[in-house]
Protein backbone atom coordinates (compact mmCIF):
# COMPACT_ATOMS: atom_id res chain seq x y z
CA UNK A 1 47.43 -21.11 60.65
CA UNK A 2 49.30 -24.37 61.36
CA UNK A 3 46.18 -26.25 62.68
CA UNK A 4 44.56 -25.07 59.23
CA UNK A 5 47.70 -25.99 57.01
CA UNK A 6 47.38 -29.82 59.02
CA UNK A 7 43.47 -29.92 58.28
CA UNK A 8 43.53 -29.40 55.17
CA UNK A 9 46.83 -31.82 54.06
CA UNK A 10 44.42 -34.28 55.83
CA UNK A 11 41.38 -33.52 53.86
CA UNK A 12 43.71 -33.91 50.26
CA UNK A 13 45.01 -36.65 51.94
CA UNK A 14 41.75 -38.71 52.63
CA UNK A 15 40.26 -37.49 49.19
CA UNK A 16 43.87 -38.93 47.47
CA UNK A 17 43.00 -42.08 49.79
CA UNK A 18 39.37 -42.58 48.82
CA UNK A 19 40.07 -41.61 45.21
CA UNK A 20 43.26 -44.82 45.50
CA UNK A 21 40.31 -47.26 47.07
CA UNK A 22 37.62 -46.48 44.29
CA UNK A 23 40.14 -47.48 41.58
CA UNK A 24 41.24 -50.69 43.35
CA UNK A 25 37.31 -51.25 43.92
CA UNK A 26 36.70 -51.04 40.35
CA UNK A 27 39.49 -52.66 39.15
CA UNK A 28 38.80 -55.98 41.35
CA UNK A 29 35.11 -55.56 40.16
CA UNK A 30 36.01 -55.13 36.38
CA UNK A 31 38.24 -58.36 36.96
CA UNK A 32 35.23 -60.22 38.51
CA UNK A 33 33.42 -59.14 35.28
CA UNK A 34 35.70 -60.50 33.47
CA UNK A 35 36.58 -63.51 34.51
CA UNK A 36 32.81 -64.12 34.70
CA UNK A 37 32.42 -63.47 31.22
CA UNK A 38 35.41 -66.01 30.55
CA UNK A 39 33.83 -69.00 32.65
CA UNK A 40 30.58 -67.74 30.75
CA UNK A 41 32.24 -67.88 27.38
CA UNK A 42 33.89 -71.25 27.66
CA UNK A 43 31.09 -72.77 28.66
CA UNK A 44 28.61 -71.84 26.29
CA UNK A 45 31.36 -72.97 23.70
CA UNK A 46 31.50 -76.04 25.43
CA UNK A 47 27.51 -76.38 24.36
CA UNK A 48 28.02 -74.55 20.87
CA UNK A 49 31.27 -77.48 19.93
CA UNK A 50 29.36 -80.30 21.49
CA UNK A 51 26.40 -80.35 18.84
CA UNK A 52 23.99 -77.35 20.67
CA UNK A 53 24.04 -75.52 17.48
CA UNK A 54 20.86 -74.92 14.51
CA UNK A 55 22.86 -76.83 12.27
CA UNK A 56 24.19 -79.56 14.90
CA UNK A 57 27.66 -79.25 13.37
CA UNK A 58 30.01 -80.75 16.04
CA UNK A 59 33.64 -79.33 16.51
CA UNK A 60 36.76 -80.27 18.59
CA UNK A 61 39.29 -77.08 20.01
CA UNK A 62 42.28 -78.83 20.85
CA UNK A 63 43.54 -77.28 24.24
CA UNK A 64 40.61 -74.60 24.50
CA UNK A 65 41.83 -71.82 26.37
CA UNK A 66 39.84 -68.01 26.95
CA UNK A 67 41.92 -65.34 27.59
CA UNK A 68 42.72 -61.42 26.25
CA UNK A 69 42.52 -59.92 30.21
CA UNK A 70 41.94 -57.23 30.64
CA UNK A 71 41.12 -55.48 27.57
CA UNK A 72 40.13 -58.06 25.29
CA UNK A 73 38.38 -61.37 25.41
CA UNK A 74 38.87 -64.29 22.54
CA UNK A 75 39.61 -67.98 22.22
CA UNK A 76 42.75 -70.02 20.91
CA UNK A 77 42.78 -73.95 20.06
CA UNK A 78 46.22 -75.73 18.77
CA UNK A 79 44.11 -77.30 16.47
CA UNK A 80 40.46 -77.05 15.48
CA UNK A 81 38.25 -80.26 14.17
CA UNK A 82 34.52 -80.22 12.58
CA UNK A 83 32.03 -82.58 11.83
CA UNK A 84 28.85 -82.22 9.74
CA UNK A 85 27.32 -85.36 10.09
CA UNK A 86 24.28 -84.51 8.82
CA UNK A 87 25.63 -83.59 5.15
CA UNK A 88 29.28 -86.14 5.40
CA UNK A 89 31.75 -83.33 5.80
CA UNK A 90 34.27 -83.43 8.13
CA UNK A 91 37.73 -81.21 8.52
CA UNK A 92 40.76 -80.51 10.23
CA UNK A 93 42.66 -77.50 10.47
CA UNK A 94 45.54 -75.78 12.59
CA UNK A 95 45.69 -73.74 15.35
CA UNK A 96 42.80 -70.94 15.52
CA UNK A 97 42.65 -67.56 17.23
CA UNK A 98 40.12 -65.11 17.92
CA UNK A 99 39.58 -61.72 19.78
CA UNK A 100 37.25 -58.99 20.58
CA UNK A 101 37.18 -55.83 22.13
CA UNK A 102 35.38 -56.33 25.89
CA UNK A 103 33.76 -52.85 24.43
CA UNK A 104 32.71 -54.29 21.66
CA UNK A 105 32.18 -58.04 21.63
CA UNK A 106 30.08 -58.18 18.86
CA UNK A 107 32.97 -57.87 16.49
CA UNK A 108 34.87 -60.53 16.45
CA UNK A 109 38.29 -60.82 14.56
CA UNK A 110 39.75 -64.37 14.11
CA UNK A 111 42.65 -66.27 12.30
CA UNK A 112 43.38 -69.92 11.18
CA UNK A 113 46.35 -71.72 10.37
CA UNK A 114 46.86 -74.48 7.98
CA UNK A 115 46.90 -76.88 6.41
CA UNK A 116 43.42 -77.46 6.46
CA UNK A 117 41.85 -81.11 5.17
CA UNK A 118 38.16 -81.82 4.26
CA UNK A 119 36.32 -85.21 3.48
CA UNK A 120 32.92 -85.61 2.47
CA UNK A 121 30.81 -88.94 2.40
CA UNK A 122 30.64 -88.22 -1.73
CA UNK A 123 33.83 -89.70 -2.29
CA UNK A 124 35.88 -86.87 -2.51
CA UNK A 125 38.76 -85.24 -0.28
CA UNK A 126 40.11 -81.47 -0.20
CA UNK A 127 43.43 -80.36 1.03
CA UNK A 128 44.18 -76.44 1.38
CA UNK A 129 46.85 -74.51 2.51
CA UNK A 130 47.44 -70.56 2.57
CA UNK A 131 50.37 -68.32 4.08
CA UNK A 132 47.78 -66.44 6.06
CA UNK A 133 44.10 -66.66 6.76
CA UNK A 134 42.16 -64.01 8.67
CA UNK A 135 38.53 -63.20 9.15
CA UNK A 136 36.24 -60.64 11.34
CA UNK A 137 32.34 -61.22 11.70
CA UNK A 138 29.35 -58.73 13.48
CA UNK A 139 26.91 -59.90 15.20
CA UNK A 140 23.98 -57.49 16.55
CA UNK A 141 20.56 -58.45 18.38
CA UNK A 142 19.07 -60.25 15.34
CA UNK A 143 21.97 -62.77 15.29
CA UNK A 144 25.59 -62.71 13.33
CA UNK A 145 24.89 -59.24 10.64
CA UNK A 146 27.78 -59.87 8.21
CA UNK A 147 31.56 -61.94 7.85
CA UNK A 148 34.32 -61.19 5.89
CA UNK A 149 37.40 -63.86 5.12
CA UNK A 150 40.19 -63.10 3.14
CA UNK A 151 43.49 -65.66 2.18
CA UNK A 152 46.64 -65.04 0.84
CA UNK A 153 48.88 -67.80 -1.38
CA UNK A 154 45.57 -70.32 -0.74
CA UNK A 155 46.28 -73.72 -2.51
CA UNK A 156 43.97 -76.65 -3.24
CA UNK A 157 44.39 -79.78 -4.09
CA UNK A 158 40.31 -81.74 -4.79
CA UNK A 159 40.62 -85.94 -5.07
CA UNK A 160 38.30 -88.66 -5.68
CA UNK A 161 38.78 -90.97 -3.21
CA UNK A 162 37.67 -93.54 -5.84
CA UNK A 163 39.35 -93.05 -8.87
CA UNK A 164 42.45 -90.80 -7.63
CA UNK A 165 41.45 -88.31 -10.05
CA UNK A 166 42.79 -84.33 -9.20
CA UNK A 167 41.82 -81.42 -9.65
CA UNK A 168 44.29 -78.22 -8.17
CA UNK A 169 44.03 -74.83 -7.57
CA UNK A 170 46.12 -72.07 -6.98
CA UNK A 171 45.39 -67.84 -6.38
CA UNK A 172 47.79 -65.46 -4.52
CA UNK A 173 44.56 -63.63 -2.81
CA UNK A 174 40.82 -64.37 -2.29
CA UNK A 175 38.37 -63.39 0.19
CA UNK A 176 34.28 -64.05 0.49
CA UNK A 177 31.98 -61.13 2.09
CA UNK A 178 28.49 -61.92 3.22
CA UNK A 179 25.98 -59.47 4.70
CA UNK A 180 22.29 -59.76 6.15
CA UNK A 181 20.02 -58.19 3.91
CA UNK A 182 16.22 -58.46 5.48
CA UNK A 183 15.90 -62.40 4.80
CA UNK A 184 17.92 -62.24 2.00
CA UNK A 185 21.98 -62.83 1.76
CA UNK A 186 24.29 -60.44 0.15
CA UNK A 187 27.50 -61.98 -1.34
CA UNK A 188 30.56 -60.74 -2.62
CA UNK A 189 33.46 -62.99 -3.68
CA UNK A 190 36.84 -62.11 -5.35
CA UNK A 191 39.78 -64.26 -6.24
CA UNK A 192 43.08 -62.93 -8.12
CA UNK A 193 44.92 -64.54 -10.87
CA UNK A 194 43.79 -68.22 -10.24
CA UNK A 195 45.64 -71.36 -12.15
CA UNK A 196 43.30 -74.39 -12.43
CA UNK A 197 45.55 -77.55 -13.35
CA UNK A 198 43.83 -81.38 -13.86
CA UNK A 199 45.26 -84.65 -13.41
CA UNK A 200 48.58 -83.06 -12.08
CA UNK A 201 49.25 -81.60 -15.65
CA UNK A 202 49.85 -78.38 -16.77
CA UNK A 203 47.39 -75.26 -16.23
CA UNK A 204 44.13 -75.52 -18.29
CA UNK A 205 43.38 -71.87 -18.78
CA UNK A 206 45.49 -68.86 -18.38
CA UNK A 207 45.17 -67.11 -14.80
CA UNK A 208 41.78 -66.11 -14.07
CA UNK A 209 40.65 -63.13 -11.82
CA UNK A 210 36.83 -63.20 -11.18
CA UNK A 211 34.12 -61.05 -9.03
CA UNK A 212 30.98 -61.37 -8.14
CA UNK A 213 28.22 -59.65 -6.51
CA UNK A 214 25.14 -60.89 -5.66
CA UNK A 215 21.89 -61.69 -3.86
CA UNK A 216 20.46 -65.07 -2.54
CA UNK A 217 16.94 -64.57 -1.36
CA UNK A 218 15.40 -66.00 1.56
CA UNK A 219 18.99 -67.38 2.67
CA UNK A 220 19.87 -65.15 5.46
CA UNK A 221 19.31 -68.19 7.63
CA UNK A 222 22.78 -69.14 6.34
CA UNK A 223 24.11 -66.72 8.95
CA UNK A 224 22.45 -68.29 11.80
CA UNK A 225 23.81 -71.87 10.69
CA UNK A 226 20.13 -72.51 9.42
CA UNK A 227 20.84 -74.19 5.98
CA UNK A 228 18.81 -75.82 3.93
CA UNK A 229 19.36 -79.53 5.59
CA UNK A 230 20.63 -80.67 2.51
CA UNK A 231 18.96 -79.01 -0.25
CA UNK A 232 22.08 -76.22 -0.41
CA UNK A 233 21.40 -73.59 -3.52
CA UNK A 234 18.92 -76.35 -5.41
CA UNK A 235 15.50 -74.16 -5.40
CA UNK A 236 17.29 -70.74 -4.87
CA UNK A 237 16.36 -67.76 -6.67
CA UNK A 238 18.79 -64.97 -6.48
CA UNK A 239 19.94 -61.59 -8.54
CA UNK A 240 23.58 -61.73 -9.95
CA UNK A 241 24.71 -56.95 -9.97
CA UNK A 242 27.43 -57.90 -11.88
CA UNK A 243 29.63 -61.42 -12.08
CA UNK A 244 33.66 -60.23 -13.97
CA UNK A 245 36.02 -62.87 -15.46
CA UNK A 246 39.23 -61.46 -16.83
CA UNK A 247 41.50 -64.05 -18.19
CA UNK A 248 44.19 -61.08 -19.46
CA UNK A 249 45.04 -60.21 -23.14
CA UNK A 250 41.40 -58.43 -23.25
CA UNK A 251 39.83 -61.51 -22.26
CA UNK A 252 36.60 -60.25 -20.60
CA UNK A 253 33.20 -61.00 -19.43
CA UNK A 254 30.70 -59.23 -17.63
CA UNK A 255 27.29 -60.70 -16.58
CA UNK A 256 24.55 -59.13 -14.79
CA UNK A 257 20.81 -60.53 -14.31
CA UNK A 258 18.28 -62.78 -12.12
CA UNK A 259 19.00 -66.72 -11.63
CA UNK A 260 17.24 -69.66 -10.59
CA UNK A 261 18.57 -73.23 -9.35
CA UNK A 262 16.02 -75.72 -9.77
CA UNK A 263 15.37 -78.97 -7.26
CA UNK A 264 17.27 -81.02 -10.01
CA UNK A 265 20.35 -78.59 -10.01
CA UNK A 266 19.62 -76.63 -13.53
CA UNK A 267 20.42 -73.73 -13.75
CA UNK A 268 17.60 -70.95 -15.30
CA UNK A 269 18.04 -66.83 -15.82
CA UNK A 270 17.94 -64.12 -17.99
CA UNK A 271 21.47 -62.31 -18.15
CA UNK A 272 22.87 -59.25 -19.98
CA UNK A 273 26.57 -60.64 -21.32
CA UNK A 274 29.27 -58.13 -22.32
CA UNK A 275 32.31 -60.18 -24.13
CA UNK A 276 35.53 -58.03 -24.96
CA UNK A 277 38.58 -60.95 -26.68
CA UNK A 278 36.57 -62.70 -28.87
CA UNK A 279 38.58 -64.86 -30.96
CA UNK A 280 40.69 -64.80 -27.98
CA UNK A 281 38.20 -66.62 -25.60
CA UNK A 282 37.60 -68.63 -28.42
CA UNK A 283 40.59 -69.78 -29.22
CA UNK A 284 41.44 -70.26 -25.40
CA UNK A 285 38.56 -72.31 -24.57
CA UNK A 286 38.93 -74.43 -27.57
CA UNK A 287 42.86 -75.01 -26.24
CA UNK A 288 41.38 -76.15 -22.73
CA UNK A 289 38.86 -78.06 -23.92
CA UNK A 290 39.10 -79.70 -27.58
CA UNK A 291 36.11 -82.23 -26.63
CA UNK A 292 33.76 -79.24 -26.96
CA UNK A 293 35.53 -77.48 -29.91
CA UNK A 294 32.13 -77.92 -32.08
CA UNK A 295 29.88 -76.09 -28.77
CA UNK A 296 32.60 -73.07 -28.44
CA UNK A 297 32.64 -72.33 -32.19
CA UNK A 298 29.15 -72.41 -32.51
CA UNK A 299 28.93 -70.04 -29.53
CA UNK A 300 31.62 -67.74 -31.28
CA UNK A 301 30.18 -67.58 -34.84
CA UNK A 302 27.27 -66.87 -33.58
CA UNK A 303 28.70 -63.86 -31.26
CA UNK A 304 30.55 -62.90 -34.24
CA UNK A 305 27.76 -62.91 -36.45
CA UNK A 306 25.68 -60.87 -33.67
CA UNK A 307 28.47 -58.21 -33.05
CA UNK A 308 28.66 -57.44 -37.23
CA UNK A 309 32.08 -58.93 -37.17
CA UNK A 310 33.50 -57.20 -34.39
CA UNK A 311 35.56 -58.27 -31.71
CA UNK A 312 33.58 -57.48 -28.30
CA UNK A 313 29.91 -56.51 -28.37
CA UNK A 314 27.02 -57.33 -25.30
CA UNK A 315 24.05 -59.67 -25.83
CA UNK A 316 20.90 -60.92 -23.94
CA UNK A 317 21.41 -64.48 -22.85
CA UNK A 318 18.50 -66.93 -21.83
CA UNK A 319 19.00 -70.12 -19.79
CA UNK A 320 16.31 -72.61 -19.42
CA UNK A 321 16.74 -75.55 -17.27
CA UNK A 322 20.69 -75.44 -18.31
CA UNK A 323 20.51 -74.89 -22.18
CA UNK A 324 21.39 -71.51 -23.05
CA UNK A 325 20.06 -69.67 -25.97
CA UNK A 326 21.06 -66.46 -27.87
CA UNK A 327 17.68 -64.92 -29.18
CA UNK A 328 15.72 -68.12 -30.47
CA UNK A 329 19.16 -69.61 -31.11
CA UNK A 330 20.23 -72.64 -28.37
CA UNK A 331 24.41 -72.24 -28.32
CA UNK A 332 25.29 -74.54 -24.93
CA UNK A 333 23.89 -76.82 -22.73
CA UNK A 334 25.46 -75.83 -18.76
CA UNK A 335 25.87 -79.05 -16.68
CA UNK A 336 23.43 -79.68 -13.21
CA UNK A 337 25.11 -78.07 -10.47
């Protein structure tokens, strides 16, 4: 009985010691694995920063570093520089973080710190700051799927480099979602209560909270850093679901309907308009902007006039090559993009 008592605490024994020795095995295997993955990961960043990119952006992580063991894996920089030399932009920003899960590393979850200054060759400079910035972004085996960014208390401030001229910009919340749709891009963009002041006066237009949702076609390249090399949204075609500005006080406007950009920057579409606040966006507009007083009442009467008197009605609107036309009626001219 004693001999059998012996063999078997030495059986539990060497099963408790061979059970101890797998766990160190894979745990010293797991941290190869990962620490492999690191050296991997730095390096091909390394590659991606120094120009080895479809777009051939450059970039500059101040005091690179990989780390996350043992559960995650992500980057941090002190401070984070780009250059697009091939359309003049260039940027600064703080320090950046990122993460992901070592089970799944094609979600990626990263944050940036301001203040954040961009030049471009045009003659212009932009200077942004936000309490917080966060992102997250999937990738799957067809390349990066979607990204999300969202910012809270963002602030901008645009100059002309030549003639000092400002332009600011302030909204408490805004974020940007993009998703892979075939070769087309889905967008979605929102942006709450958002001042617009010029010259370093006073506030143009009351807050302004705007939506949008919408598709670009044949721009799902954007996702892969494949842009346009130069030519940005000028010969785009793309379907605006439904595009929300709502200045308050029943100021609203809801626009739906396909949209072109030409090669010279005009805009073209056919849109469904719904206009709630009248007089009020009437009256606004023509507060903001006296110089077009004669285009905005034009616009209204005719509105007016089309909605039997009413306040808020819904029209068909045409735009061709930037002049757009109510019926047979021309009421605005839009600007080139």
């Amino acid at each position: 009985m004693a001999t059998s008592r012996k063999e078997n605490r030495s059986t539990a024994s060497r099963k408790i010691s061979l059970f101890a020795i797998a766990i160190i095995v894979a745990m010293l295997v797991y941290s190869g694995l990962w620490w492999s993955a690191a050296g991997a990961l730095e390096k091909k960043l390394a590659q991606i920063l120094g120009g080895d990119n479809p777009a051939a952006i450059q970039a500059e992580c101040t005091d690179m570093a990989v780390g996350g063991f043992p559960f995650r894996l992500g980057v941090t920089c002190t401070k984070l520089a780009v250059d697009d030399h091939f359309h003049g932009l260039s940027g600064t920003f703080g320090a950046f973080r990122s993460a992901a899960q070592v089970y799944a590393p094609g979600r990626v979850l990263w944050e940036l710190e301001g203040p954040g200054q961009m030049r471009s060759s045009l003659g212009f400079s932009l200077t942004l700051q936000w309490a917080q910035m966060r992102s997250s972004l999937s990738a799957g085996l067809s390349g990066l799927d979607r990204s999300s960014i969202e910012a809270e208390d963002l602030q901008g401030l645009l100059t002309g480099r030549i003639d000092g001229e400002t332009v600011g910009a302030e909204a408490p919340h805004a974020q940007v979602h993009v998703r892979r749709s075939g070769e087309d891009l889905d967008l979605a963009a929102l942006v709450k209560e958002a001042v617009l002041s010029l010259h370093d006066q006073p506030p143009v237009l009351p807050p302004l909270s705007a939506s949008i949702d919408m598709t670009l076609v044949g721009k799902a390249k954007y996702l892969d850093l494949q842009g346009d090399r130069g030519e940005g949204l000028y010969g785009s075609k793309g379907e605006i679901r439904r595009l929300v500005a709502d200045m308050g006080e029943g100021r609203v406007l809801t626009l739906s309907g396909p949209v072109s950009v030409g090669t010279d920057g005009m805009v073209s579409g056919e849109f469904h308009v719904e206009v709630e606040g009248i007089k009020a966006w009437q009256e606004t507009l023509r507060e903001a902007f006296p110089d077009e007083r004669e285009t905005i009442d034009n616009a209204g009467n005719v509105l007016g006039a089309l909605f039997s008197g009413k306040d808020k009605g819904s029209a068909d609107l045409t735009v061709t090559d930037g002049v757009v036309s109510l019926g047979i009626f021309p009421i605005a001219v839009l600007p080139p993009l």
